[in-house]
PDB file of N, CA and C in Angstrom:
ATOM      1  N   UNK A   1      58.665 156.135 114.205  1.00  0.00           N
ATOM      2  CA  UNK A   1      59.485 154.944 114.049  1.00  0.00           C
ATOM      3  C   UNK A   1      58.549 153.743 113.943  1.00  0.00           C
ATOM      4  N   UNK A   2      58.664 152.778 113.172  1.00  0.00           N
ATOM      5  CA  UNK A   2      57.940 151.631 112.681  1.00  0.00           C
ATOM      6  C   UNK A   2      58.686 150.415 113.242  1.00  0.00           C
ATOM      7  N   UNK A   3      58.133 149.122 113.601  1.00  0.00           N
ATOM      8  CA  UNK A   3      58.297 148.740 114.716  1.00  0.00           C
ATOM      9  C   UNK A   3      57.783 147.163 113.805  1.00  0.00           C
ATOM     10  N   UNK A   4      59.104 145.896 113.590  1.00  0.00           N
ATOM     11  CA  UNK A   4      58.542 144.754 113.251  1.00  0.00           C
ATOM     12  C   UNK A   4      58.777 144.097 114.181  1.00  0.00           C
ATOM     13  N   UNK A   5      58.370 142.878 114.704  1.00  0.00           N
ATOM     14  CA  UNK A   5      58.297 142.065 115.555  1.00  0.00           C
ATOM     15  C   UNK A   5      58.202 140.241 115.177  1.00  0.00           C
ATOM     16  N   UNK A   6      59.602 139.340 115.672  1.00  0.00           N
ATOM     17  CA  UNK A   6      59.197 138.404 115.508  1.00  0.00           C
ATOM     18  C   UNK A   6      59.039 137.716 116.889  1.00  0.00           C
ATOM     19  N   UNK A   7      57.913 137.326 117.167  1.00  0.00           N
ATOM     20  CA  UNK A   7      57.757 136.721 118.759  1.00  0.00           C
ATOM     21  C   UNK A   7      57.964 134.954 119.002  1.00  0.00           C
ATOM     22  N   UNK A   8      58.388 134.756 120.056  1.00  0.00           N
ATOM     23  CA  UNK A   8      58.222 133.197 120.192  1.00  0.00           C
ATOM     24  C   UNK A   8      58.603 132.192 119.063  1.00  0.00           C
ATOM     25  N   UNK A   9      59.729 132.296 118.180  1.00  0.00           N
ATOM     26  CA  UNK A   9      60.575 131.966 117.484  1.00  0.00           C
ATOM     27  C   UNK A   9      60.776 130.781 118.126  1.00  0.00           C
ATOM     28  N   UNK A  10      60.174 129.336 117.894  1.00  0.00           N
ATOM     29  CA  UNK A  10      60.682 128.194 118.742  1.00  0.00           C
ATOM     30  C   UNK A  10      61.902 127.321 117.939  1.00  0.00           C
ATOM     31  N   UNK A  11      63.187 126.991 118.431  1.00  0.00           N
ATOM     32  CA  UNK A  11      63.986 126.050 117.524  1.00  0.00           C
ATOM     33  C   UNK A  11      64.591 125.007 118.645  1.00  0.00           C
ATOM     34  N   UNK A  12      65.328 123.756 118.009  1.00  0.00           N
ATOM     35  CA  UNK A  12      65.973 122.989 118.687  1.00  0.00           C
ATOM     36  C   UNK A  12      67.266 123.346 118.182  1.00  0.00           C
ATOM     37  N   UNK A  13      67.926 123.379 119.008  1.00  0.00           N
ATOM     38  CA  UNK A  13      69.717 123.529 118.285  1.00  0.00           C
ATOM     39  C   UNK A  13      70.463 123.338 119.865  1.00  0.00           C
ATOM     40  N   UNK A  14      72.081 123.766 119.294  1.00  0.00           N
ATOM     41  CA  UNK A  14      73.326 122.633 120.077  1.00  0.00           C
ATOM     42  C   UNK A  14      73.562 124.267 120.771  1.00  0.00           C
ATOM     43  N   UNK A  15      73.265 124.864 121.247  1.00  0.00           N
ATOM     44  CA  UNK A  15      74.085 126.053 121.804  1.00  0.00           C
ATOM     45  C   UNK A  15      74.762 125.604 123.543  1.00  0.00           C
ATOM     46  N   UNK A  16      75.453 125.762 123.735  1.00  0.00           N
ATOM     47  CA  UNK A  16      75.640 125.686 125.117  1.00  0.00           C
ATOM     48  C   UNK A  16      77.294 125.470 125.466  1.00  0.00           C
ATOM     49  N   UNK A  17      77.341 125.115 126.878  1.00  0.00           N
ATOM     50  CA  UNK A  17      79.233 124.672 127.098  1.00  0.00           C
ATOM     51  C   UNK A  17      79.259 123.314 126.775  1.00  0.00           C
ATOM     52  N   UNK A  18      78.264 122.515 128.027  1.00  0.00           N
ATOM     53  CA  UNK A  18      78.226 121.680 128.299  1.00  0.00           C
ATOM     54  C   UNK A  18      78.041 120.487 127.164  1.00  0.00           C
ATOM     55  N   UNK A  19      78.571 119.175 127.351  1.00  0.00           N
ATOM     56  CA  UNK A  19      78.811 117.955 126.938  1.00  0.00           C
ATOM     57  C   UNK A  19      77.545 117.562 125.977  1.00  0.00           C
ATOM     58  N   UNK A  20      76.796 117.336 127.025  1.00  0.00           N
ATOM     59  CA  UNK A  20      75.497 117.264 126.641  1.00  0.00           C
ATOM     60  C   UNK A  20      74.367 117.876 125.465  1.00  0.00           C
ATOM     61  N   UNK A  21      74.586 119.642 126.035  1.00  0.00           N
ATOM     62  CA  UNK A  21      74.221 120.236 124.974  1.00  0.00           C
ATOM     63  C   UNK A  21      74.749 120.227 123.349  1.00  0.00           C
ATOM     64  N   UNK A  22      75.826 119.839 123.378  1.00  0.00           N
ATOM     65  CA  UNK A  22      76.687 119.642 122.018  1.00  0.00           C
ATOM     66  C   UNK A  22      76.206 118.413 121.212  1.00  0.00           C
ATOM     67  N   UNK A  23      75.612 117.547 122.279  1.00  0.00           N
ATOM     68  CA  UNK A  23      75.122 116.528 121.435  1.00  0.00           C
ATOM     69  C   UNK A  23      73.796 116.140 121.666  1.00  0.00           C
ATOM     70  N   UNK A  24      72.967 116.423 122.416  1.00  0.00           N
ATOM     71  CA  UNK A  24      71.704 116.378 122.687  1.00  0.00           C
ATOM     72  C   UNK A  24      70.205 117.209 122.153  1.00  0.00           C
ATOM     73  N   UNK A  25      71.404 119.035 122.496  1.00  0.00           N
ATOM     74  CA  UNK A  25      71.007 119.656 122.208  1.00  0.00           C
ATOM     75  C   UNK A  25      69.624 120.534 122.855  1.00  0.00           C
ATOM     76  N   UNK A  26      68.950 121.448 122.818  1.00  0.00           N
ATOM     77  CA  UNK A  26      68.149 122.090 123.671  1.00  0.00           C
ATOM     78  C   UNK A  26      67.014 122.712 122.991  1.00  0.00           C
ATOM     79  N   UNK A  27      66.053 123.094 123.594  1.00  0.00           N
ATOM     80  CA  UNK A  27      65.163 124.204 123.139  1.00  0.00           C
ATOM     81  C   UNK A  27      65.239 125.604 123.359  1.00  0.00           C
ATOM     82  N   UNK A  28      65.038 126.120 122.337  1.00  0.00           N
ATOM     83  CA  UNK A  28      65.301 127.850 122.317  1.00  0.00           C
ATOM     84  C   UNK A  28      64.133 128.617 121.985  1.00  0.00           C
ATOM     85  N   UNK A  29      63.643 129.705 122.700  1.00  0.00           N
ATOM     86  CA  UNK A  29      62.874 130.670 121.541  1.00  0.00           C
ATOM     87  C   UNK A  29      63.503 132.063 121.849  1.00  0.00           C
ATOM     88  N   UNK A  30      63.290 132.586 120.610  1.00  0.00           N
ATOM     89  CA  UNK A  30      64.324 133.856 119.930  1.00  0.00           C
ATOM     90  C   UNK A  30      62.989 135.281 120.155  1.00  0.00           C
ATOM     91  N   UNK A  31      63.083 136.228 119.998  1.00  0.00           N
ATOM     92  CA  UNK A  31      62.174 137.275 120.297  1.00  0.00           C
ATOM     93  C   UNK A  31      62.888 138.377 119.205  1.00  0.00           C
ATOM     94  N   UNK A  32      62.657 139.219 118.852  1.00  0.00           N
ATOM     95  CA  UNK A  32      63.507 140.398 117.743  1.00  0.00           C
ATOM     96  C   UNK A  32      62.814 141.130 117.582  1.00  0.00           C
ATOM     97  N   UNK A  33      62.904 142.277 117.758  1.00  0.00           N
ATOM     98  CA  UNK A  33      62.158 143.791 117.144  1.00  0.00           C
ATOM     99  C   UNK A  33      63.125 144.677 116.150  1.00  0.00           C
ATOM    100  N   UNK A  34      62.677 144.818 115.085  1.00  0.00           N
ATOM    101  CA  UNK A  34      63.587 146.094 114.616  1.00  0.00           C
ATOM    102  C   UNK A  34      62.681 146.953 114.573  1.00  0.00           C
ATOM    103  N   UNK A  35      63.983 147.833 114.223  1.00  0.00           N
ATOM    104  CA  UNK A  35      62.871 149.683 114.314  1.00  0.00           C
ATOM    105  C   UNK A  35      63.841 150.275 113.251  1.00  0.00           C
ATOM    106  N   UNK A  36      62.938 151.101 112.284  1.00  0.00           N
ATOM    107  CA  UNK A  36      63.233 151.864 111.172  1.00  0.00           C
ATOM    108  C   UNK A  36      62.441 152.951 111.124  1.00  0.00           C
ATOM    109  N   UNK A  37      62.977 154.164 110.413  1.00  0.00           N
ATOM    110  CA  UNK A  37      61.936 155.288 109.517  1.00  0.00           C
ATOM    111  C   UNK A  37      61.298 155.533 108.397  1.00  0.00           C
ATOM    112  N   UNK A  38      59.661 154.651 108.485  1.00  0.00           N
ATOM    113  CA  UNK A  38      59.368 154.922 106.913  1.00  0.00           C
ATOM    114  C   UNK A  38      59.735 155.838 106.163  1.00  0.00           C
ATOM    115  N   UNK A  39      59.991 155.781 105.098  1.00  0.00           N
ATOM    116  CA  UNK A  39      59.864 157.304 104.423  1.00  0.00           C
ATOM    117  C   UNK A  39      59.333 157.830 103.593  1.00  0.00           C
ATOM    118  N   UNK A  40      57.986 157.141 103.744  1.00  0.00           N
ATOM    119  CA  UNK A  40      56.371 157.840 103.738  1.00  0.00           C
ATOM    120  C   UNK A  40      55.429 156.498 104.243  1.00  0.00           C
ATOM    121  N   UNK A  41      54.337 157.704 104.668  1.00  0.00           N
ATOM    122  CA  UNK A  41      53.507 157.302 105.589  1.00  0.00           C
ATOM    123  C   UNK A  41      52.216 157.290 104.438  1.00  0.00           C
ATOM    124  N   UNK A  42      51.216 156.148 104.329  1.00  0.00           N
ATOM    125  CA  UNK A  42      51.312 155.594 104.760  1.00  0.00           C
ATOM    126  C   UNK A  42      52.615 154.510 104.385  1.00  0.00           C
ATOM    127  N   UNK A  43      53.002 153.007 104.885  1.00  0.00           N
ATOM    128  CA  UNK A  43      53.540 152.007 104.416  1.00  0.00           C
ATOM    129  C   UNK A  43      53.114 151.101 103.294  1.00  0.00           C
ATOM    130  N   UNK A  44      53.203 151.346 102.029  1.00  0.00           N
ATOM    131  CA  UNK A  44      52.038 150.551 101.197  1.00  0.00           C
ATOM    132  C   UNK A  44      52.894 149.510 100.284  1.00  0.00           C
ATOM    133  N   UNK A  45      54.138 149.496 100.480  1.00  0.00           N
ATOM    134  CA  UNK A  45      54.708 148.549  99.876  1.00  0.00           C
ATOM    135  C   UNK A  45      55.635 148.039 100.536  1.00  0.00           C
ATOM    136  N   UNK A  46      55.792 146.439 100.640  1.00  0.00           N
ATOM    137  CA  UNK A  46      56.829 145.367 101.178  1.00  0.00           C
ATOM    138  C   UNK A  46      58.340 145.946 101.108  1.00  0.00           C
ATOM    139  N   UNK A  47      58.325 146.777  99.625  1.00  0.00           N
ATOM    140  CA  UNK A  47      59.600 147.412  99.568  1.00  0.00           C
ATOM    141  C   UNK A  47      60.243 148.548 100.429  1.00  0.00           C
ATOM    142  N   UNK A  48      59.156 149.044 101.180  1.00  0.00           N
ATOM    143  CA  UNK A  48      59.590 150.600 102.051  1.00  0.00           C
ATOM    144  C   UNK A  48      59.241 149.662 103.128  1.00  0.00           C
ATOM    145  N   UNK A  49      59.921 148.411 103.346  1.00  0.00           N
ATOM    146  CA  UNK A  49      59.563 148.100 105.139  1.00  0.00           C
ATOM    147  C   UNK A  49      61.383 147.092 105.236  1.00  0.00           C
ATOM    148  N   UNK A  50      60.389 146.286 106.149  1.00  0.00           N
ATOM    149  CA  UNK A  50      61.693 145.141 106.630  1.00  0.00           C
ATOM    150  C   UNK A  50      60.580 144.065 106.567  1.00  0.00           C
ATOM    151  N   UNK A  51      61.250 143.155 105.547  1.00  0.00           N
ATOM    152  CA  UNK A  51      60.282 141.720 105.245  1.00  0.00           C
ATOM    153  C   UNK A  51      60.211 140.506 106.512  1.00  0.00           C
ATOM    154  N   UNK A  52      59.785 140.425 107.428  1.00  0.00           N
ATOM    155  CA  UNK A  52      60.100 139.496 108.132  1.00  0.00           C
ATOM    156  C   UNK A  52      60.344 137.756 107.708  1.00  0.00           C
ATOM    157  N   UNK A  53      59.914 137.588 106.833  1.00  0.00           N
ATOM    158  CA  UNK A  53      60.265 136.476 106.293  1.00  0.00           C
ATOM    159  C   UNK A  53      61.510 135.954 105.803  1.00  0.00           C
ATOM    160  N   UNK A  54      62.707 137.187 105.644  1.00  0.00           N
ATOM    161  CA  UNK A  54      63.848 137.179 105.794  1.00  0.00           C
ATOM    162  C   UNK A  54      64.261 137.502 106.603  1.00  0.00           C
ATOM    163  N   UNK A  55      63.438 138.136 107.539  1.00  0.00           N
ATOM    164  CA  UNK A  55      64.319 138.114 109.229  1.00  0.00           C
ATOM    165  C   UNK A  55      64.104 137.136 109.756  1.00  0.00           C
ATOM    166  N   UNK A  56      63.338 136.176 109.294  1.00  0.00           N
ATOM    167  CA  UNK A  56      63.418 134.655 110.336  1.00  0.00           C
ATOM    168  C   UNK A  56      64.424 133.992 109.497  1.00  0.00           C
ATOM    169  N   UNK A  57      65.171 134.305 108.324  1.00  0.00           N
ATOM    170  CA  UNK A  57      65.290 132.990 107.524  1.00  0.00           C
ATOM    171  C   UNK A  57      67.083 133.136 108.179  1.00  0.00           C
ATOM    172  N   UNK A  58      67.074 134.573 108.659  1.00  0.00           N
ATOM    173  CA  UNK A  58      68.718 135.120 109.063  1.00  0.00           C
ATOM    174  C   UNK A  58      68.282 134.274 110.449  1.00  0.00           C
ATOM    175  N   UNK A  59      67.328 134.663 111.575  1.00  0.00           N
ATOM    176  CA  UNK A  59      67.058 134.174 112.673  1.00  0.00           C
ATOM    177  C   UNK A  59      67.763 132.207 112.667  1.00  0.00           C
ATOM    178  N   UNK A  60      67.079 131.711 111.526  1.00  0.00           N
ATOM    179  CA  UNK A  60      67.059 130.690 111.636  1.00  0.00           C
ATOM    180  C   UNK A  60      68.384 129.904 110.693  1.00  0.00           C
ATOM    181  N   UNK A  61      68.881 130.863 110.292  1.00  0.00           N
ATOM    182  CA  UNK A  61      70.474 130.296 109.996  1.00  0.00           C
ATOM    183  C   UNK A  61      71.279 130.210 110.963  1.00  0.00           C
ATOM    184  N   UNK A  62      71.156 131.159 111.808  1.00  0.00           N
ATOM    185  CA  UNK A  62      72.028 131.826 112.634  1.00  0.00           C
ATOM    186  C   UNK A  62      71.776 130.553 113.575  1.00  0.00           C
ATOM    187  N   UNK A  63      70.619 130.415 113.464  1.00  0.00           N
ATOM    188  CA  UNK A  63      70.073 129.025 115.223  1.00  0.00           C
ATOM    189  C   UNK A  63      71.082 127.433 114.707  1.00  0.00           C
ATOM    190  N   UNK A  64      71.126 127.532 113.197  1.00  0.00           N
ATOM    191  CA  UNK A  64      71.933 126.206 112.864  1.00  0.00           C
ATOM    192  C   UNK A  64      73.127 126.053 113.341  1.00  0.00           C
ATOM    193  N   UNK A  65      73.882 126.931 113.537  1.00  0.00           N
ATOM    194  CA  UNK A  65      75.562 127.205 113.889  1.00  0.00           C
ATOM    195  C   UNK A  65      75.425 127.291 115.740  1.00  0.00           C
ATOM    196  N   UNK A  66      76.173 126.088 116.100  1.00  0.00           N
ATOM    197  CA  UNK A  66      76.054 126.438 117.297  1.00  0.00           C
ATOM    198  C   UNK A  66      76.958 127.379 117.932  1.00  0.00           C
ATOM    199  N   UNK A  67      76.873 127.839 118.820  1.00  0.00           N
ATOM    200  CA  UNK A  67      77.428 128.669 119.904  1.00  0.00           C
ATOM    201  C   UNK A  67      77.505 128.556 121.222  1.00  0.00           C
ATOM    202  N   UNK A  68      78.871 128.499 121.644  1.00  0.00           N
ATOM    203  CA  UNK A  68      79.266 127.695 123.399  1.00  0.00           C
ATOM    204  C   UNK A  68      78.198 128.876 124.340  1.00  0.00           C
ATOM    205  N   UNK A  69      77.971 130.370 123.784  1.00  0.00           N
ATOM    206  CA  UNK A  69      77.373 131.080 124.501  1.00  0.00           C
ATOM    207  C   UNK A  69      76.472 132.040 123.892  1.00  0.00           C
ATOM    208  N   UNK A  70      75.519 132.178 124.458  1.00  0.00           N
ATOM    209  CA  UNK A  70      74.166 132.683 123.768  1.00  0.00           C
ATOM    210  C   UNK A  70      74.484 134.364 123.586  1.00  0.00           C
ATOM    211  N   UNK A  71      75.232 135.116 124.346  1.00  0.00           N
ATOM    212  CA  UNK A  71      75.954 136.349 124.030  1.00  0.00           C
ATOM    213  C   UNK A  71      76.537 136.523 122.529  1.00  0.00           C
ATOM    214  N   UNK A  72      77.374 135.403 121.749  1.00  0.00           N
ATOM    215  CA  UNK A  72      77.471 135.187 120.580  1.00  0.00           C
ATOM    216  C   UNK A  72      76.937 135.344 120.066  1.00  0.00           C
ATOM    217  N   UNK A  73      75.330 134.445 119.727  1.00  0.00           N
ATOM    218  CA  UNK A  73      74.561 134.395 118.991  1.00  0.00           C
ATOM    219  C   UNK A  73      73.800 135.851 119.140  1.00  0.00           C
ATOM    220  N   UNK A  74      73.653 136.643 120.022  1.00  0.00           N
ATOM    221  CA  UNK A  74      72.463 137.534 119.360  1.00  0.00           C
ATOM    222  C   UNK A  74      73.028 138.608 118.907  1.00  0.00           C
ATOM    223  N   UNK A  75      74.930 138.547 119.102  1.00  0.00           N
ATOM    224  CA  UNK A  75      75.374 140.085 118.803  1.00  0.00           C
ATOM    225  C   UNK A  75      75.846 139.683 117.469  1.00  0.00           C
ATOM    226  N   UNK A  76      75.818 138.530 116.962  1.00  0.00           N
ATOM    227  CA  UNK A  76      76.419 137.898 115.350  1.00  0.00           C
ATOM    228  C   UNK A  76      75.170 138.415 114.759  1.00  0.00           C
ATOM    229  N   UNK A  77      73.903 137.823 115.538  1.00  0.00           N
ATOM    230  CA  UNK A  77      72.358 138.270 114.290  1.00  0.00           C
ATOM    231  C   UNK A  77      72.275 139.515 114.405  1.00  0.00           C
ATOM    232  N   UNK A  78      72.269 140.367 115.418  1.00  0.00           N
ATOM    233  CA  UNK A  78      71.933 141.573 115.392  1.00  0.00           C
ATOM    234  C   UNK A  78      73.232 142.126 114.097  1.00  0.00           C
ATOM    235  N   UNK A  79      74.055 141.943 114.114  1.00  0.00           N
ATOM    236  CA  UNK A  79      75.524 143.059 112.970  1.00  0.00           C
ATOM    237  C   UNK A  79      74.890 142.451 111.746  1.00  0.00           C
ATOM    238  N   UNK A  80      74.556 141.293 111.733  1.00  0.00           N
ATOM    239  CA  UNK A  80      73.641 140.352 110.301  1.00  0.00           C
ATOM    240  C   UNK A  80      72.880 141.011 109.661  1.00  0.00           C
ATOM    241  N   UNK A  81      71.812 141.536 110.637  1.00  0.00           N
ATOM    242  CA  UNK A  81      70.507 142.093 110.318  1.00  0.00           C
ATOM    243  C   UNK A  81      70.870 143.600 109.869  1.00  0.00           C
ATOM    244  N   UNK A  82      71.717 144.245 110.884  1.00  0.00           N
ATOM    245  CA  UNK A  82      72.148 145.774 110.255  1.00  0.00           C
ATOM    246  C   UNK A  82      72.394 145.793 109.138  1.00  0.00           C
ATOM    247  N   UNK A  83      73.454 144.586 108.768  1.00  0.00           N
ATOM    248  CA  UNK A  83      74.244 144.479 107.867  1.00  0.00           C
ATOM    249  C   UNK A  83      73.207 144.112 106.099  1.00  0.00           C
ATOM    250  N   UNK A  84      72.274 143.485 106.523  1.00  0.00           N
ATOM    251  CA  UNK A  84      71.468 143.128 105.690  1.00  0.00           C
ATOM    252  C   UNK A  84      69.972 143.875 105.255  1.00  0.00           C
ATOM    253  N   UNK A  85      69.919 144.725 106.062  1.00  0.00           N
ATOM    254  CA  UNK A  85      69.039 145.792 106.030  1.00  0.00           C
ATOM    255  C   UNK A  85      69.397 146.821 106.098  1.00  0.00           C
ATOM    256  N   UNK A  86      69.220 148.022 105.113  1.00  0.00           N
ATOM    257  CA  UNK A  86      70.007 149.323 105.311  1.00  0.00           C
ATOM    258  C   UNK A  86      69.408 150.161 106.057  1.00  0.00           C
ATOM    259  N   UNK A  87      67.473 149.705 106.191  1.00  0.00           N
ATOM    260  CA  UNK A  87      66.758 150.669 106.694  1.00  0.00           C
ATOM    261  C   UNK A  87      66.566 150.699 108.065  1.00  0.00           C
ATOM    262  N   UNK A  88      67.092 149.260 108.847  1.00  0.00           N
ATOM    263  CA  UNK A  88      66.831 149.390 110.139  1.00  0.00           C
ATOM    264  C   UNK A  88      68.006 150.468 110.542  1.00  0.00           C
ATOM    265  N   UNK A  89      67.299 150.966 111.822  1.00  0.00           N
ATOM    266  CA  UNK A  89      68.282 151.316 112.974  1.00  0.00           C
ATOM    267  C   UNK A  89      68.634 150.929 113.780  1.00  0.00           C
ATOM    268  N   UNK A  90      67.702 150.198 114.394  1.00  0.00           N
ATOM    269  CA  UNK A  90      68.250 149.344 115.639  1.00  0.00           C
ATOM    270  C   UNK A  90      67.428 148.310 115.922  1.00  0.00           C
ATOM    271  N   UNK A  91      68.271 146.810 116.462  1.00  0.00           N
ATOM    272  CA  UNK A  91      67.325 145.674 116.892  1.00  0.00           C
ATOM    273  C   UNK A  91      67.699 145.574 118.016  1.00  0.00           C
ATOM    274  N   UNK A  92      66.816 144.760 118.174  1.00  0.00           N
ATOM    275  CA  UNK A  92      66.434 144.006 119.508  1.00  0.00           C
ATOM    276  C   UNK A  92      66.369 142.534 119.727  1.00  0.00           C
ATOM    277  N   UNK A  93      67.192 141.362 120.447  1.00  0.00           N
ATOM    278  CA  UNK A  93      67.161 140.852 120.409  1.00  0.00           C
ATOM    279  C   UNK A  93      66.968 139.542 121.449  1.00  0.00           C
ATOM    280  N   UNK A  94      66.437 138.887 121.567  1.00  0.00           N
ATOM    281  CA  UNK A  94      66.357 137.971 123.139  1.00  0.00           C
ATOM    282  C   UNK A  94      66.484 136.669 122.629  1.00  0.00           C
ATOM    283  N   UNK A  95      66.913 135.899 123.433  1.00  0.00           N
ATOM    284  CA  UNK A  95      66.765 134.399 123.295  1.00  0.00           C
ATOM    285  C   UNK A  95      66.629 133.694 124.540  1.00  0.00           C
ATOM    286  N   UNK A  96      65.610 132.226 124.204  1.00  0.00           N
ATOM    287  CA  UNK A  96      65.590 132.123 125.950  1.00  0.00           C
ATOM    288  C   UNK A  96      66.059 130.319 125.873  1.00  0.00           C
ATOM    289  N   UNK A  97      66.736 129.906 126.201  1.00  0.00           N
ATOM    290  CA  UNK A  97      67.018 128.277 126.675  1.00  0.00           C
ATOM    291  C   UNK A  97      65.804 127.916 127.493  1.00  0.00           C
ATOM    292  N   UNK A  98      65.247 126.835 127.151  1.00  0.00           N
ATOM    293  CA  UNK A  98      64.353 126.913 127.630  1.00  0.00           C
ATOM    294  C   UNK A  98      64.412 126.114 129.143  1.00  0.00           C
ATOM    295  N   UNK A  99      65.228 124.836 128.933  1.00  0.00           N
ATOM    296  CA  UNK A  99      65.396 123.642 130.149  1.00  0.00           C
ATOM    297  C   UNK A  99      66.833 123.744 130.057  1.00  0.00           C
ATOM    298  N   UNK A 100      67.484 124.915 130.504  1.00  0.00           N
ATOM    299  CA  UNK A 100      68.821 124.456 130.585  1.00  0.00           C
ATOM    300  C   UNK A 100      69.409 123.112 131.448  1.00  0.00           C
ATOM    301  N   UNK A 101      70.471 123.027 131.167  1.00  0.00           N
ATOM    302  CA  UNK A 101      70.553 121.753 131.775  1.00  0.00           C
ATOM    303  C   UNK A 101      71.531 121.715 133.162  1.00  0.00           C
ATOM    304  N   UNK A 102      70.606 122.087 134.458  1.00  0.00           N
ATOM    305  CA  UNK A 102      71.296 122.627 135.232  1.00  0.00           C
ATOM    306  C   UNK A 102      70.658 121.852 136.432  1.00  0.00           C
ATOM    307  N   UNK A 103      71.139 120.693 137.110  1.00  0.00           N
ATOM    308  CA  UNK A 103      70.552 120.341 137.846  1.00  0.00           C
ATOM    309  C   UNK A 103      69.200 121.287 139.476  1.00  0.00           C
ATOM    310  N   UNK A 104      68.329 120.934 139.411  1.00  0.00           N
ATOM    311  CA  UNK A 104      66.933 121.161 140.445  1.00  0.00           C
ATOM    312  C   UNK A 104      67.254 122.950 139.856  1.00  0.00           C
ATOM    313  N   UNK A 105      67.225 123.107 138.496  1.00  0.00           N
ATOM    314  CA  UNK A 105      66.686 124.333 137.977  1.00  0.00           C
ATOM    315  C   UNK A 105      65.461 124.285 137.518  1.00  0.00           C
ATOM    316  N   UNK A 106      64.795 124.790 137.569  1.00  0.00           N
ATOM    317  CA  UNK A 106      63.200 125.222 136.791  1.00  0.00           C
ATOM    318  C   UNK A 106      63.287 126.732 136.134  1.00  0.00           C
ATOM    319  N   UNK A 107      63.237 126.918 134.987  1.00  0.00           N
ATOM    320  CA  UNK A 107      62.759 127.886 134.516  1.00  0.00           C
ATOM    321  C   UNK A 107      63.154 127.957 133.474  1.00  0.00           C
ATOM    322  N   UNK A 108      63.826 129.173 132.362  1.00  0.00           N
ATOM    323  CA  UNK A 108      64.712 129.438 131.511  1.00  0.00           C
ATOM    324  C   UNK A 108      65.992 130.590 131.381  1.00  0.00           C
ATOM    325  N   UNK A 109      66.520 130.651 131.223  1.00  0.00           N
ATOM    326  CA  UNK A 109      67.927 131.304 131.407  1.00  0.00           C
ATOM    327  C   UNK A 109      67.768 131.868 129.778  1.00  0.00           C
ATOM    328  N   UNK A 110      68.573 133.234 129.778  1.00  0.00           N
ATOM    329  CA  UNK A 110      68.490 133.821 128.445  1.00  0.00           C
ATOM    330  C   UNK A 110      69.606 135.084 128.740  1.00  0.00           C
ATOM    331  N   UNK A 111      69.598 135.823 127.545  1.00  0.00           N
ATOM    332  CA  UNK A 111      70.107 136.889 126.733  1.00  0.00           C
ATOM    333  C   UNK A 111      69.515 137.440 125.953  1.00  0.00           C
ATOM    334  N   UNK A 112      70.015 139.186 126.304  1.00  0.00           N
ATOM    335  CA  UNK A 112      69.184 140.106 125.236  1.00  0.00           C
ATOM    336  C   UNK A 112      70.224 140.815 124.954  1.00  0.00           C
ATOM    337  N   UNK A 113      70.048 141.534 123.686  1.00  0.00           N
ATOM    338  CA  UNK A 113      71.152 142.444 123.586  1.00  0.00           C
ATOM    339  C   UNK A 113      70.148 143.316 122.217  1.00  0.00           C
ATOM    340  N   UNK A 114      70.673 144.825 122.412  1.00  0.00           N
ATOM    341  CA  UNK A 114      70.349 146.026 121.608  1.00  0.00           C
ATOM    342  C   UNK A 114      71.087 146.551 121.044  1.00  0.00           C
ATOM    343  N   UNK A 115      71.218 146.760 119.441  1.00  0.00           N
ATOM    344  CA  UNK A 115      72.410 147.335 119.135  1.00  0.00           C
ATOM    345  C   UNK A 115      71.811 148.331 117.795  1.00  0.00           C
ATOM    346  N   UNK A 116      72.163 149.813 117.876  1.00  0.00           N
ATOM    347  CA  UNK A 116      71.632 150.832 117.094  1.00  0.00           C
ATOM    348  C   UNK A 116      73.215 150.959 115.720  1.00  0.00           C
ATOM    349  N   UNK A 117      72.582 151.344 114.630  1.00  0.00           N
ATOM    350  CA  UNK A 117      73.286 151.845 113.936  1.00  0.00           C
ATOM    351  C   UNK A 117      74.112 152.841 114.098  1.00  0.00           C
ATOM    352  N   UNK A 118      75.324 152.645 113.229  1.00  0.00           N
ATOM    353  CA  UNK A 118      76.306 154.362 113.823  1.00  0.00           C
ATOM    354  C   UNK A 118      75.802 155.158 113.079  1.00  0.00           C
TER     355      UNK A 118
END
């Protein structure tokens, strides 16, 4: 199984409940792995893979549209990506808020979600 990776995906966008976030807005970074079966080894053409340059461009449509909850967003990209790639099987997906806006919080708050082909 062959294994792409987009790491540390940084964006600003409106995701959240709160007041604030709708109009202020937040920092996000996104994480994604897909996994497919070449079907031949070695990999020598862009065409027998998954282009990542269109997996950020889905990543980064998807970040324009906000969403009251980050559960939304990664199970909409993940059916996207199936949907738009015939060869994956399954992704992987994380996203992390970075400063939610949660009073004497420090850290980041997130969502992952995995979803395989039928």
């Amino acid at each position: 199984m062959m294994t792409i990776h987009l790491h540390k995906l940084r964006f600003h966008a409106f995701h959240g409940i709160y007041a604030e976030e709708k109009v202020l807005g937040g920092e996000f970074e996104v994480n994604l792995a897909v996994h497919y079966t070449p079907v031949q080894l070695p990999v020598t053409d862009l065409h027998q893979s998954v282009n990542y340059a269109l997996l950020y461009e889905l990543v980064k449509k998807e970040m324009e549209t906000p969403c009251p909850i980050l559960e939304t967003f990664v199970t909409k990209l993940a059916k996207d990506i199936l949907a738009q790639f015939s060869i994956v099987e399954e992704v992987y997906i994380s996203i992390n808020k970075l400063r939610p806006p949660v009073i004497n919080f420090e850290g980041s708050v997130g969502v992952s979600f995995t979803l395989k082909r039928n």
